[in-house]
Protein backbone atom coordinates (compact mmCIF):
# COMPACT_ATOMS: atom_id res chain seq x y z
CA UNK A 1 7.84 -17.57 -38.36
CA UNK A 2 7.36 -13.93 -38.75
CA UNK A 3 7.75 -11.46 -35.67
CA UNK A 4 5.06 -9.44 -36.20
CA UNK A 5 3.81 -9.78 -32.18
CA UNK A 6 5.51 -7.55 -29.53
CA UNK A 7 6.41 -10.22 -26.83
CA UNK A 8 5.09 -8.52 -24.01
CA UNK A 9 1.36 -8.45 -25.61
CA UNK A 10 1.55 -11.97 -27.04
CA UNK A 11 1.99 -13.08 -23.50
CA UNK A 12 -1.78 -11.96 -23.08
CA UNK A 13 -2.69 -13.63 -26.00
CA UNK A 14 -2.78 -16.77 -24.27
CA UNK A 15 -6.10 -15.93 -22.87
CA UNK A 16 -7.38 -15.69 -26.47
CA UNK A 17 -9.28 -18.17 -28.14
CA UNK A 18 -9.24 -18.63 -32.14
CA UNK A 19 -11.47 -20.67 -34.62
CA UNK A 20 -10.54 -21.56 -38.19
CA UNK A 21 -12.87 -22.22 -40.60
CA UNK A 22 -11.44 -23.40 -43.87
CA UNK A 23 -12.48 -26.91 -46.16
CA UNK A 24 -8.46 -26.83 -47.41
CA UNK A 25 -6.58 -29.02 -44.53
CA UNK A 26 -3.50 -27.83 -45.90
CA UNK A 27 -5.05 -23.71 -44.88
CA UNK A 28 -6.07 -25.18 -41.25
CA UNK A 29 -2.52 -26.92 -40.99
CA UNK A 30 -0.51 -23.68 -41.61
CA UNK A 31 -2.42 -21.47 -39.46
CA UNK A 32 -2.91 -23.31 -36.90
CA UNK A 33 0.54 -23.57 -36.42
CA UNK A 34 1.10 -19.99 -36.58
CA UNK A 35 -1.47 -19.00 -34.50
CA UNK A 36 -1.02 -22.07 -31.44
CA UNK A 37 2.17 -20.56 -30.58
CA UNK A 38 0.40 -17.74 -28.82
CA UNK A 39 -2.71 -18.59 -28.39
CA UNK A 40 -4.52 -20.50 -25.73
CA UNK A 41 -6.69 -22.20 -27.89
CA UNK A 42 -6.97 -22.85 -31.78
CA UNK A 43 -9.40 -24.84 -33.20
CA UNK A 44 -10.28 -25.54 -37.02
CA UNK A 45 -13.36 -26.87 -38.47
CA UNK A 46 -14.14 -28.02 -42.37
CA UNK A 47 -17.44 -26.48 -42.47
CA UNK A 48 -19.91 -24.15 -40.95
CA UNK A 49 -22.24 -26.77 -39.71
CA UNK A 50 -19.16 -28.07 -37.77
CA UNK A 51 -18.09 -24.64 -37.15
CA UNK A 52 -21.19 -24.12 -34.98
CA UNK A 53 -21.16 -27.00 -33.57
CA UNK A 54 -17.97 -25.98 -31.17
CA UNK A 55 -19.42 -22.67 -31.14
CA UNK A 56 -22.47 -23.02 -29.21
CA UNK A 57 -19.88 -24.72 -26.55
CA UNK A 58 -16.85 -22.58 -26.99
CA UNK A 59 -16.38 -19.06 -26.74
CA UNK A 60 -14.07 -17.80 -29.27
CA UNK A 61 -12.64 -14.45 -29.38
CA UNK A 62 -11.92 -14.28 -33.15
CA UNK A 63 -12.90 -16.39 -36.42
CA UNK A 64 -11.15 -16.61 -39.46
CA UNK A 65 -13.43 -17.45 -42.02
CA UNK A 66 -13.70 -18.85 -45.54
CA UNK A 67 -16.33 -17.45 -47.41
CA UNK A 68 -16.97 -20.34 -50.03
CA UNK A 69 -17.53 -23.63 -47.98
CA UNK A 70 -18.79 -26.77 -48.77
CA UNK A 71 -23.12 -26.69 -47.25
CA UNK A 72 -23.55 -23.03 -45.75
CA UNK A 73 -20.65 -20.47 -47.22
CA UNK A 74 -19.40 -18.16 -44.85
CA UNK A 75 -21.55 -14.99 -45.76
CA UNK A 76 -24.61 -17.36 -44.48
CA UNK A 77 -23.24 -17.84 -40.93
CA UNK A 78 -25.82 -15.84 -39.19
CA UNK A 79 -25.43 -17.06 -35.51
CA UNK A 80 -22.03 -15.91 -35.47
CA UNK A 81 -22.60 -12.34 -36.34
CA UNK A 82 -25.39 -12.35 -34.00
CA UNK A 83 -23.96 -13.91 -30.50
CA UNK A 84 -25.87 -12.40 -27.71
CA UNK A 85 -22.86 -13.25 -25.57
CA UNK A 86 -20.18 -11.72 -27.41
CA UNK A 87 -19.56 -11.14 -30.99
CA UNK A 88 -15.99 -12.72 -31.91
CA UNK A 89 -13.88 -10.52 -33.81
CA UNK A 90 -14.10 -12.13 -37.84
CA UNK A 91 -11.37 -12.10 -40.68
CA UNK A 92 -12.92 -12.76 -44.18
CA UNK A 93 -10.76 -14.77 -46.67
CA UNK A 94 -11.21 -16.12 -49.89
CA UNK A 95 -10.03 -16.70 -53.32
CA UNK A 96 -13.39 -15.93 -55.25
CA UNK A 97 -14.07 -12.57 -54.21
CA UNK A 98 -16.18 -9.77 -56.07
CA UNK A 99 -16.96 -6.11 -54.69
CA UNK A 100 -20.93 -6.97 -53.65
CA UNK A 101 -19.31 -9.96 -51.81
CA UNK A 102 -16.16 -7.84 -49.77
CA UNK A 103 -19.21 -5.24 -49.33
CA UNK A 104 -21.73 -8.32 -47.79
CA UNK A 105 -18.89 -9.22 -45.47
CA UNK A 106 -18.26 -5.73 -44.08
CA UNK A 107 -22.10 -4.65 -43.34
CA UNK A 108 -22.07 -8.12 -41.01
CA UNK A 109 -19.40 -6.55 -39.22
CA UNK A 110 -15.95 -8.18 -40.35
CA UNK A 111 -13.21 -6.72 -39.14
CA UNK A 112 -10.82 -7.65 -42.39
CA UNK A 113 -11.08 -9.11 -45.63
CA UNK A 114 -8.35 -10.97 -47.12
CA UNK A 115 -7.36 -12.43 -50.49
CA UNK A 116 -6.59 -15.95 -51.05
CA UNK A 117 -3.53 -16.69 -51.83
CA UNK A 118 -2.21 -14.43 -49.15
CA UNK A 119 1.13 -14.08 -47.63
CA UNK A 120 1.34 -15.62 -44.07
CA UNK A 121 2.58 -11.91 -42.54
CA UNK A 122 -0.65 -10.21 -44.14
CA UNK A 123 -2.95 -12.74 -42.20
CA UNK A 124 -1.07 -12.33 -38.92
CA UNK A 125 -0.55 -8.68 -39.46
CA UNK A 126 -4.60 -8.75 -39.50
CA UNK A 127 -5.00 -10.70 -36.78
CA UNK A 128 -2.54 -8.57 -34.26
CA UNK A 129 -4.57 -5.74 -35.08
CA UNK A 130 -7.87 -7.28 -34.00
CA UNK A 131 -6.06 -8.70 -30.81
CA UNK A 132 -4.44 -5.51 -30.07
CA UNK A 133 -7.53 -3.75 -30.32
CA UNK A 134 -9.42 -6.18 -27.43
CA UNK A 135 -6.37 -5.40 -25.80
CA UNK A 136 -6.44 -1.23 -25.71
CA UNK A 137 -10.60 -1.98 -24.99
CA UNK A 138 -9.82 -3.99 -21.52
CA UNK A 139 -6.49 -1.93 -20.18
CA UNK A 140 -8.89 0.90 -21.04
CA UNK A 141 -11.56 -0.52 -18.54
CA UNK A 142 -8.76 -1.46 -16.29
CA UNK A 143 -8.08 2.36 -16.04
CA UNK A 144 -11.32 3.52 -15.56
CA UNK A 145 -11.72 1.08 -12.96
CA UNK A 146 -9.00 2.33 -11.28
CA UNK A 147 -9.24 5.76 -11.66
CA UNK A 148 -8.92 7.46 -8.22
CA UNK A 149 -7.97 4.15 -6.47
CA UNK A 150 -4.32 4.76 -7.77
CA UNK A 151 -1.84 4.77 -4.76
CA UNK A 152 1.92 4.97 -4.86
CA UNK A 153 3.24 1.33 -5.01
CA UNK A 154 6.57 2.31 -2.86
CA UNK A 155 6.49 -0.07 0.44
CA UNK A 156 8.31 2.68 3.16
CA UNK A 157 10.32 1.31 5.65
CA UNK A 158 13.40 -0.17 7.11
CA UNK A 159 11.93 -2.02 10.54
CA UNK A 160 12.69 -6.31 10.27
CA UNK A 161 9.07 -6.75 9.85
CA UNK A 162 8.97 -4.21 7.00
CA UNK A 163 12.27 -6.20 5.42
CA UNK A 164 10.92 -9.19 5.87
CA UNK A 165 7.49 -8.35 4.03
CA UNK A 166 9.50 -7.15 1.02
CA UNK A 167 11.47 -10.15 0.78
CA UNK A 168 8.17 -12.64 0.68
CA UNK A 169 6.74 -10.25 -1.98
CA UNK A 170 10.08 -10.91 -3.80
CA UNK A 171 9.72 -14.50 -3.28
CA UNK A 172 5.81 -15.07 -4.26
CA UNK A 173 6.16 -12.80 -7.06
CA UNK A 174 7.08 -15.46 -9.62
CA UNK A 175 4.63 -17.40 -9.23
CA UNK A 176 1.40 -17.98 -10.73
CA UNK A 177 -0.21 -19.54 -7.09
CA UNK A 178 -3.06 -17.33 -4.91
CA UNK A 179 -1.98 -15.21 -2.34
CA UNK A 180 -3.58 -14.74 0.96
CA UNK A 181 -2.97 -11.10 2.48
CA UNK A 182 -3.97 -10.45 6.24
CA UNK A 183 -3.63 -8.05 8.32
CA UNK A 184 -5.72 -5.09 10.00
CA UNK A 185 -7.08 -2.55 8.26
CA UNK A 186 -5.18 0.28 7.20
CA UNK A 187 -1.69 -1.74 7.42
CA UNK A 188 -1.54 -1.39 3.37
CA UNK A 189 -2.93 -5.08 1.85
CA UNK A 190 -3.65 -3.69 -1.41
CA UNK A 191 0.06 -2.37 -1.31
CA UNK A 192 1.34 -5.25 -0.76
CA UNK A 193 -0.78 -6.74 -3.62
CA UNK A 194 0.57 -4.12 -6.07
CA UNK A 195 3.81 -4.70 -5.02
CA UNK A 196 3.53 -8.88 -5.69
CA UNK A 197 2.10 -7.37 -9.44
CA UNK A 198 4.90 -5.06 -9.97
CA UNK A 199 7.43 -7.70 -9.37
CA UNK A 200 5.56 -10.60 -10.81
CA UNK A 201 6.57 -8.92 -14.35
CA UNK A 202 2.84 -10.29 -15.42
CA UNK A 203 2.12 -7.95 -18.32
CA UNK A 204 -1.61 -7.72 -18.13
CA UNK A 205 -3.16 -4.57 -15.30
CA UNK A 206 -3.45 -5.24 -12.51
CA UNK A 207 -7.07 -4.83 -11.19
CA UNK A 208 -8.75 -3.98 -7.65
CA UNK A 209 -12.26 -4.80 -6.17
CA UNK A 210 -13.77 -4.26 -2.93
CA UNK A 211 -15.82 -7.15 -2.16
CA UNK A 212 -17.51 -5.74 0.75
CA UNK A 213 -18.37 -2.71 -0.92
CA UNK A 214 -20.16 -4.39 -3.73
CA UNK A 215 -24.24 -5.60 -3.34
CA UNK A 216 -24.17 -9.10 -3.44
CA UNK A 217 -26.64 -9.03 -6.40
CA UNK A 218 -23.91 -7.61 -8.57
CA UNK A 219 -20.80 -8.96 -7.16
CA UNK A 220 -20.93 -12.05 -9.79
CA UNK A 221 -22.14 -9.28 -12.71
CA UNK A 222 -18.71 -7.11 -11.59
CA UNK A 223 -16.60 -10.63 -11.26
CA UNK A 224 -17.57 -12.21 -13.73
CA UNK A 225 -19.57 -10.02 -16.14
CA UNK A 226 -23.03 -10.45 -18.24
CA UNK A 227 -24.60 -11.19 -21.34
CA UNK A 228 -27.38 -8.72 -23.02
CA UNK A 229 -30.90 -9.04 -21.59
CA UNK A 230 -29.19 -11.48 -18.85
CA UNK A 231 -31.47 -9.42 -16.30
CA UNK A 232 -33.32 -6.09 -15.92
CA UNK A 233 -31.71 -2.75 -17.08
CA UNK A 234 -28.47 -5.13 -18.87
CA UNK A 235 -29.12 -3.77 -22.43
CA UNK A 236 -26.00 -4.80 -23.41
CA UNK A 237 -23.26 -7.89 -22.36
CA UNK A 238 -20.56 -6.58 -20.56
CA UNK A 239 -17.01 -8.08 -19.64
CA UNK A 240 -16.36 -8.65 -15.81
CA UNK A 241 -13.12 -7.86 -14.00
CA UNK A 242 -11.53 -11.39 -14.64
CA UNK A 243 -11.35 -10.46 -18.38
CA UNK A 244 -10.48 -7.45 -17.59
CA UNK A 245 -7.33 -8.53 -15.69
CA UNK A 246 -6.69 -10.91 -18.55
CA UNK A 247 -2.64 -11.41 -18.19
CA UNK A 248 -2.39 -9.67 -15.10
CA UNK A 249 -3.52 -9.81 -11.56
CA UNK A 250 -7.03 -9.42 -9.74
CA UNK A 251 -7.17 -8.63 -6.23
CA UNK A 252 -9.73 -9.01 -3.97
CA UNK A 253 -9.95 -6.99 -1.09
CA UNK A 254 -12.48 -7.90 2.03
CA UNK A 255 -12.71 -11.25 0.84
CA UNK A 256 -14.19 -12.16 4.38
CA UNK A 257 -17.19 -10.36 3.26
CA UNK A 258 -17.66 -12.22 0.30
CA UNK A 259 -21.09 -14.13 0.47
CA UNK A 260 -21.26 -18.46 0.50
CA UNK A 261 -22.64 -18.44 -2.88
CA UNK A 262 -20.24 -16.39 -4.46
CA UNK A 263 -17.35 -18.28 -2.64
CA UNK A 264 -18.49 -21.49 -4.37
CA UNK A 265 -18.32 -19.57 -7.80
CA UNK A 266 -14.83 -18.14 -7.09
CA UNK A 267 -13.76 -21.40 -6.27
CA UNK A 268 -15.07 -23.08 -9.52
CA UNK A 269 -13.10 -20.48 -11.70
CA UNK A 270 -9.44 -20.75 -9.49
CA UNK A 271 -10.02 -24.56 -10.26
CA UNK A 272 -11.25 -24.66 -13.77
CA UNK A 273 -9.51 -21.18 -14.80
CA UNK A 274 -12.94 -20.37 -16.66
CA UNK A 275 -15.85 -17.89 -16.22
CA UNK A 276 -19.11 -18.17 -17.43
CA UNK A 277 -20.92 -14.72 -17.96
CA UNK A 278 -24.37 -14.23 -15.97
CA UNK A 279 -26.69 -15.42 -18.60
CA UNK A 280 -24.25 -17.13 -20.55
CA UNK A 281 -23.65 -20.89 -21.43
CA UNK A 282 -20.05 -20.59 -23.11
CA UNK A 283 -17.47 -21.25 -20.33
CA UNK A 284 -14.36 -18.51 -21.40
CA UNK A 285 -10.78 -19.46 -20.49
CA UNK A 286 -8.59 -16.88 -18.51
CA UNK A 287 -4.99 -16.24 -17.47
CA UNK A 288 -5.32 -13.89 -14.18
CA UNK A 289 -3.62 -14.45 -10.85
CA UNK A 290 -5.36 -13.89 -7.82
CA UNK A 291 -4.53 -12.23 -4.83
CA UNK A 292 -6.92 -11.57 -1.81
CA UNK A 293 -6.64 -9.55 1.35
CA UNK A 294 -8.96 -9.47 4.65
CA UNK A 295 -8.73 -7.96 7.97
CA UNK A 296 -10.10 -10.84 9.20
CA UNK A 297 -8.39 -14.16 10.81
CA UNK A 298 -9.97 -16.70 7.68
CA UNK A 299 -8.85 -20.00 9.78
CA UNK A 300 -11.40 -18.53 12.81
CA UNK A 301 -14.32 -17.74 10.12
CA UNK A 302 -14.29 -21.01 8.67
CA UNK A 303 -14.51 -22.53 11.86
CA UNK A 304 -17.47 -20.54 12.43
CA UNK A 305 -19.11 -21.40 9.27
CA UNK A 306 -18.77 -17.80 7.63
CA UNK A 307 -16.19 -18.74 5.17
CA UNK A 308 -15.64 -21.99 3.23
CA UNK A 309 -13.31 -24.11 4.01
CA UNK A 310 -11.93 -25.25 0.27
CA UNK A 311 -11.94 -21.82 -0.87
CA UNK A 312 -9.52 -20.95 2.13
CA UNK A 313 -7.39 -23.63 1.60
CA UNK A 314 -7.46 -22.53 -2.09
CA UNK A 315 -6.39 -19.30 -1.52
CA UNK A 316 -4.00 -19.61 1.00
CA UNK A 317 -1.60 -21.16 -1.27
CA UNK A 318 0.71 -18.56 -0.12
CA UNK A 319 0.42 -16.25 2.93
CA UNK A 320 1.66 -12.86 3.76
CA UNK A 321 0.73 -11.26 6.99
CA UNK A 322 1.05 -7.78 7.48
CA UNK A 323 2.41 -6.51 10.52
CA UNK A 324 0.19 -3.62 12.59
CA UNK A 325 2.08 -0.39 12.88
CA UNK A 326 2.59 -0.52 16.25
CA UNK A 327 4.76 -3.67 15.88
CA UNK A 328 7.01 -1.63 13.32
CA UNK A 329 7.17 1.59 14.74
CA UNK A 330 10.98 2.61 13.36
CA UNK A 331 9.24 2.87 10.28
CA UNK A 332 7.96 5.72 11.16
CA UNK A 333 11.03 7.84 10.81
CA UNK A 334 10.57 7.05 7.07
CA UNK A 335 6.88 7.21 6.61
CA UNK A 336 6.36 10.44 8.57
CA UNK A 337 8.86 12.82 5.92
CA UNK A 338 7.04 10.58 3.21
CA UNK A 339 3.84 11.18 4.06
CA UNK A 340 4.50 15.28 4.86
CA UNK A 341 6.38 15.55 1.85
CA UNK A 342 3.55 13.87 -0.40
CA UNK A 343 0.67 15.38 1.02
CA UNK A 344 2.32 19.07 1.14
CA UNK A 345 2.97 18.96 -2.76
CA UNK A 346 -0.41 17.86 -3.09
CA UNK A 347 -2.43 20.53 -0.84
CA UNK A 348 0.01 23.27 -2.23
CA UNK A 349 1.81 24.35 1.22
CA UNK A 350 5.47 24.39 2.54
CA UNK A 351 6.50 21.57 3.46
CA UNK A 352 6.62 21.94 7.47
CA UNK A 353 9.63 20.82 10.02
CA UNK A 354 8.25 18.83 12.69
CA UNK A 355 9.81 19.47 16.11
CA UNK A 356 11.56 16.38 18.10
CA UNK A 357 8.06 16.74 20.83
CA UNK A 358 6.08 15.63 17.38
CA UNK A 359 8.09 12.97 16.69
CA UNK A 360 8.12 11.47 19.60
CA UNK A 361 4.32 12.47 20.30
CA UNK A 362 4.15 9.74 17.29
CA UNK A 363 6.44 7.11 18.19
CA UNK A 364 4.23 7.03 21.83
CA UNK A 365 1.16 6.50 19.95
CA UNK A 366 -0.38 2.93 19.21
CA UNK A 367 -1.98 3.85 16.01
CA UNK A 368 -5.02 1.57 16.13
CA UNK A 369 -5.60 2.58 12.74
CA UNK A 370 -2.39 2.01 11.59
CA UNK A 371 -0.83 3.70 8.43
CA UNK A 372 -4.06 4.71 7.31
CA UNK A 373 -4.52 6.99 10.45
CA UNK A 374 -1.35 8.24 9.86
CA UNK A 375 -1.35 9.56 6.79
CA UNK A 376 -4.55 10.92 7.58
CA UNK A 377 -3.11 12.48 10.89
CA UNK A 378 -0.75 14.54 8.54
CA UNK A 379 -2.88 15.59 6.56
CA UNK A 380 -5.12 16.91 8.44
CA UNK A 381 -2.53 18.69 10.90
CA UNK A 382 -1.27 20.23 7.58
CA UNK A 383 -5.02 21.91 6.95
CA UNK A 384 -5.27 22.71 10.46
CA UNK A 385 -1.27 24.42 10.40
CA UNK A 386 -0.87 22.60 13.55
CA UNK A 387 2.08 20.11 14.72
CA UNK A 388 0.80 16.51 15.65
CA UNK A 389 1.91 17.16 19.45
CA UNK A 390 0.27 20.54 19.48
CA UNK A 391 -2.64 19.18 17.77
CA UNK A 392 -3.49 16.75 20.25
CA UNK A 393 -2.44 18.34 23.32
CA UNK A 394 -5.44 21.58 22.11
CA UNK A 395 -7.96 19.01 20.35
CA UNK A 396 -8.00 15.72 21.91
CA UNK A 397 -6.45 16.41 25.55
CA UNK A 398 -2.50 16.12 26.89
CA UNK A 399 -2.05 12.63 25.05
CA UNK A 400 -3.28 10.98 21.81
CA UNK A 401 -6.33 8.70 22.97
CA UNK A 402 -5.82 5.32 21.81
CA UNK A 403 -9.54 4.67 21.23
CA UNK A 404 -10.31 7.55 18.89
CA UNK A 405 -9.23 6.67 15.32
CA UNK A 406 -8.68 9.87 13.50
CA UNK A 407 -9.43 10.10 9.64
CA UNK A 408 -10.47 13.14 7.16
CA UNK A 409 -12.16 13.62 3.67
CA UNK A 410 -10.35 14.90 0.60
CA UNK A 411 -12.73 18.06 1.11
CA UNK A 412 -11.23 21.35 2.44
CA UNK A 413 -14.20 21.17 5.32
CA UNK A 414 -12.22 19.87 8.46
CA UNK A 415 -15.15 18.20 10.50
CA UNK A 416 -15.61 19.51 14.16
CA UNK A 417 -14.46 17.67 17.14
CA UNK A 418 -17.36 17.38 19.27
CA UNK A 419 -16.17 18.46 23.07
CA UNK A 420 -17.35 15.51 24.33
CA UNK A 421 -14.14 14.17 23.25
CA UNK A 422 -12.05 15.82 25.24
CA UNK A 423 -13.78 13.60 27.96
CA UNK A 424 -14.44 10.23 26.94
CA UNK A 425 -16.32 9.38 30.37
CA UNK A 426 -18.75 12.50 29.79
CA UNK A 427 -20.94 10.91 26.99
CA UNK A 428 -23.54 12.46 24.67
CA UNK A 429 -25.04 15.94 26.18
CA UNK A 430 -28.09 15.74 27.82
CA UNK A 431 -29.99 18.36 25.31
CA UNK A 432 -29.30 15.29 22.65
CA UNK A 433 -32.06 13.41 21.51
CA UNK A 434 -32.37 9.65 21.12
CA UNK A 435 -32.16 10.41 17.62
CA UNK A 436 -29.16 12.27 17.53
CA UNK A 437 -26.91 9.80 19.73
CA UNK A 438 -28.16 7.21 17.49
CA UNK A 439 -26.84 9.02 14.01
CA UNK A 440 -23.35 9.91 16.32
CA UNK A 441 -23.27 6.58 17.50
CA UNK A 442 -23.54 5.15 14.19
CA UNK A 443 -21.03 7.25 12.31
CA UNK A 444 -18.65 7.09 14.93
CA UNK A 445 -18.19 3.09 14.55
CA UNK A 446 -18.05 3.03 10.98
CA UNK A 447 -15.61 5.76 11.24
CA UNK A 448 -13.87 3.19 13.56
CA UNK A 449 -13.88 0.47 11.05
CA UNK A 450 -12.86 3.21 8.49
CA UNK A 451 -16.13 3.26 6.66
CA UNK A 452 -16.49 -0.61 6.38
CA UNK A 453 -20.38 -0.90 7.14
CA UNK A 454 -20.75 -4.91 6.80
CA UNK A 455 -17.76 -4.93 9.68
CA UNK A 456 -19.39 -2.34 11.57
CA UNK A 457 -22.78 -3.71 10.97
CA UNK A 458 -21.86 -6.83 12.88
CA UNK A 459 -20.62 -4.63 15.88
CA UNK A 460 -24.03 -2.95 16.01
CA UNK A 461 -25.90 -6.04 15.93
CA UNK A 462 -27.86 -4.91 12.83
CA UNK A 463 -28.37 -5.85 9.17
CA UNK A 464 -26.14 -3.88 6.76
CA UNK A 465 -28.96 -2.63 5.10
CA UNK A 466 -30.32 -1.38 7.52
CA UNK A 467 -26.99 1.04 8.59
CA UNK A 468 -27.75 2.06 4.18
CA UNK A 469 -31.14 2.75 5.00
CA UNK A 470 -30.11 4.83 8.14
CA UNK A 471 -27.30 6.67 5.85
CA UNK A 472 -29.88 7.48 2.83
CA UNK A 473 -32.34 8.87 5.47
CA UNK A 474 -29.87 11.39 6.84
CA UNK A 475 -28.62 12.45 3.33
CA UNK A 476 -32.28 13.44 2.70
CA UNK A 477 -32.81 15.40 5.84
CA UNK A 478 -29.68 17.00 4.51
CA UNK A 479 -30.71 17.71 1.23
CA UNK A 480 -34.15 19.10 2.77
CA UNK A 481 -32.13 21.49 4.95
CA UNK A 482 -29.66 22.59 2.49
């Protein structure tokens, strides 16, 4: 057999589907041997009429197609040049060919015309380009996806707990089986989910969602993607994220805020290992491992009827908890130079010497937002040229409060610290009005819940849309002022 196919992309072949169409047994016997051993799927049919037949059930990411067939020749195949779902990539071949017929074939969009007889290399040479090409297209939209979501896939730290958590990610890595990630927020899930990718040696991208950051109404579009026209404003079919991840891994993040309905589809594709588009009827096979992270405790949600019980079980194949920071605190004397060193290069400063008062200002601390906090403690004490002990002891009173949860943008704006602070038990000034302690209120528990508003939603006693409504309203008084 010829090695045309770089091993590491055949691997994400497998998630490829290919139909034959040839009346010469002999033809579908040769290639279908060729093509099976990287393929998921290879199918062959004598005719068109047949052709169509597994069509209309099948999707299939590339045809190779005989032009003169017994019935309908190949040229006259009109429903597969025109598949509202996805047009399948289509090699031409053919022993009778003329220039008005190689010129017929490319205006319906064929990707490459070959003469029969043909050497076996020439066809698969043809058909690694076309698969090579899907290929660039979805680690293309991988990247997009995750452009600005990068983060360094380094776990930092030499505490048991930290050890440990290395040594499961060693161990799961292998395997092909769902992983459960929990563990408060900030602790470094997605991390941890890289990290499972990185070792797994799965050659496909790997591929991050938030699920609670995603309208419900589109969640299954993003997941799972669309065909054309499959509702208002989809002009064209789109793939979702599990084709995007073909090969690879997709992780879920916030999968405790994934809606009932859209836990029944998830479940369907971890058990079938097949998506169906929105609109679409074809069922399409995939390869992708899943990994999924939540801040939540899942076992206490399904008893309370939020999450499903077989999708739980499903996922939770394997389990990795993550450990809060405060129960790993002797990882701090490698995260702190990590973080300083990191976010110094990128803000263009010196890299600063913390005093033995700021380290130990930091081990005392609880860090109820755990590394997240952290890193953002750095970097803003970096803007502000301050050292973490002196920083609190001038801002925030003689010790780090354990109820305020510190964070700050990526702007160069540091946001004020409202005095009020400085006394916890003084509350909102009396000059406030009602509608000012309500906007404070607000911001200041989705700040707590680092900007998760379905989490801090539930703490307010209020519909999520409604905290959207409230957050578009004061963007418009903004705009109006500015």
């Amino acid at each position: 057999m010829p090695q045309l196919f770089d091993p590491v992309k055949t691997s994400q072949y497998k998630a490829f589907s290919v139909l034959v169409v040839d009346d010469e047994v002999g033809m579908q016997a040769i290639l279908n041997k060729a093509l099976s051993k990287w393929f998921g799927r290879v199918d062959c049919a004598e005719s068109v009429e047949k052709a169509e037949e597994l069509r209309v059930t099948v999707h299939y990411d590339l045809i190779i197609l005989d032009i003169n067939l017994p019935g309908r020749s190949g040229i006259e195949w009109e429903e597969a040049f025109n598949d509202p779902e996805r047009k399948p990539d289509i090699i031409f071949m053919t022993g009778y060919a003329d220039l008005e017929t190689a010129i017929s074939a490319l205006k319906l969009g064929a990707n490459d015309f070959i003469l029969k007889p043909f050497n076996l290399d020439q066809m698969l040479q043809a058909v690694s380009n076309c698969m090579d090409k899907k290929l660039t297209e979805r680690n293309y939209q991988a990247l997009q996806h995750e452009f600005q979501r990068h983060v360094a896939t380094e776990i930092i730290g030499g505490s048991d707990k930290t050890r440990q958590l290395k040594q499961l990610i060693s161990q799961f890595a292998p395997s092909r089986a769902a992983v459960l990630i929990e563990g408060e927020s900030g602790t470094g899930k997605e991390l941890v989910a890289r990290g499972i990718h990185d070792a797994s040696l799965r050659n496909g991208p790997f591929v991050a969602i938030n699920c609670g950051a995603i309208a419900a109404e589109l969640l299954e579009s993003e997941l799972f993607g669309h065909i054309s026209g499959a509702f208002t404003g989809a002009k064209k079919g789109r793939e979702g994220l599990f084709r995007v991840a073909s090969g690879g891994t997709l992780f879920l993040d916030e999968i405790g805020e994934m809606p009932l309905a859209m836990q029944a589809s998830l479940l369907r594709v971890l058990e079938q290992r097949a998506i169906r588009p929105v609109g679409g009827e074809k069922e399409i096979q995939i390869d992708v491992r899943v990994v999924a992270a939540t801040n939540r405790n899942l076992q206490e949600e399904v008893k309370e009827g939020n999450f499903r019980a077989d999708l739980y079980y499903r996922l939770n194949v394997l389990k990795i908890d993550v450990a809060p920071l405060n129960e790993r605190k002797s990882d701090l004397i490698e995260l702190v130079p990590h973080f300083t060193r990191i976010l110094s290069k990128e803000l263009g400063i010196e890299d600063p010497k913390w005093a033995h008062e700021d380290i130990q200002a930091m081990h005392d601390y609880d860090w109820p937002g755990n590394i997240r906090e952290l890193k953002n403690l750095i970097e803003r004490c970096l803007l502000l040229r301050q050292p973490p002990a002196h920083y609190w002891r001038e801002s925030l009173g003689a010790q780090p409060p354990a109820h305020i949860s510190m964070t700050v943008s990526h702007s160069t704006e540091i946001p004020e610290i409202p005095e009020r602070l400085s006394n916890p038990q003084a509350g909102y000034p009396d000059s406030w009005t009602l509608k000012q302690v309500e906007k404070s209120h607000i911001q200041q528990v989705v700040s707590l819940h680092d900007g998760n508003k379905s989490a801090a939603a539930r703490d307010l006693g209020v519909a999520r849309k409604t905290l959207e409504r409230k957050f578009k309203e004061w963007e418009l008084e903004e705009d109006d002022y500015a």
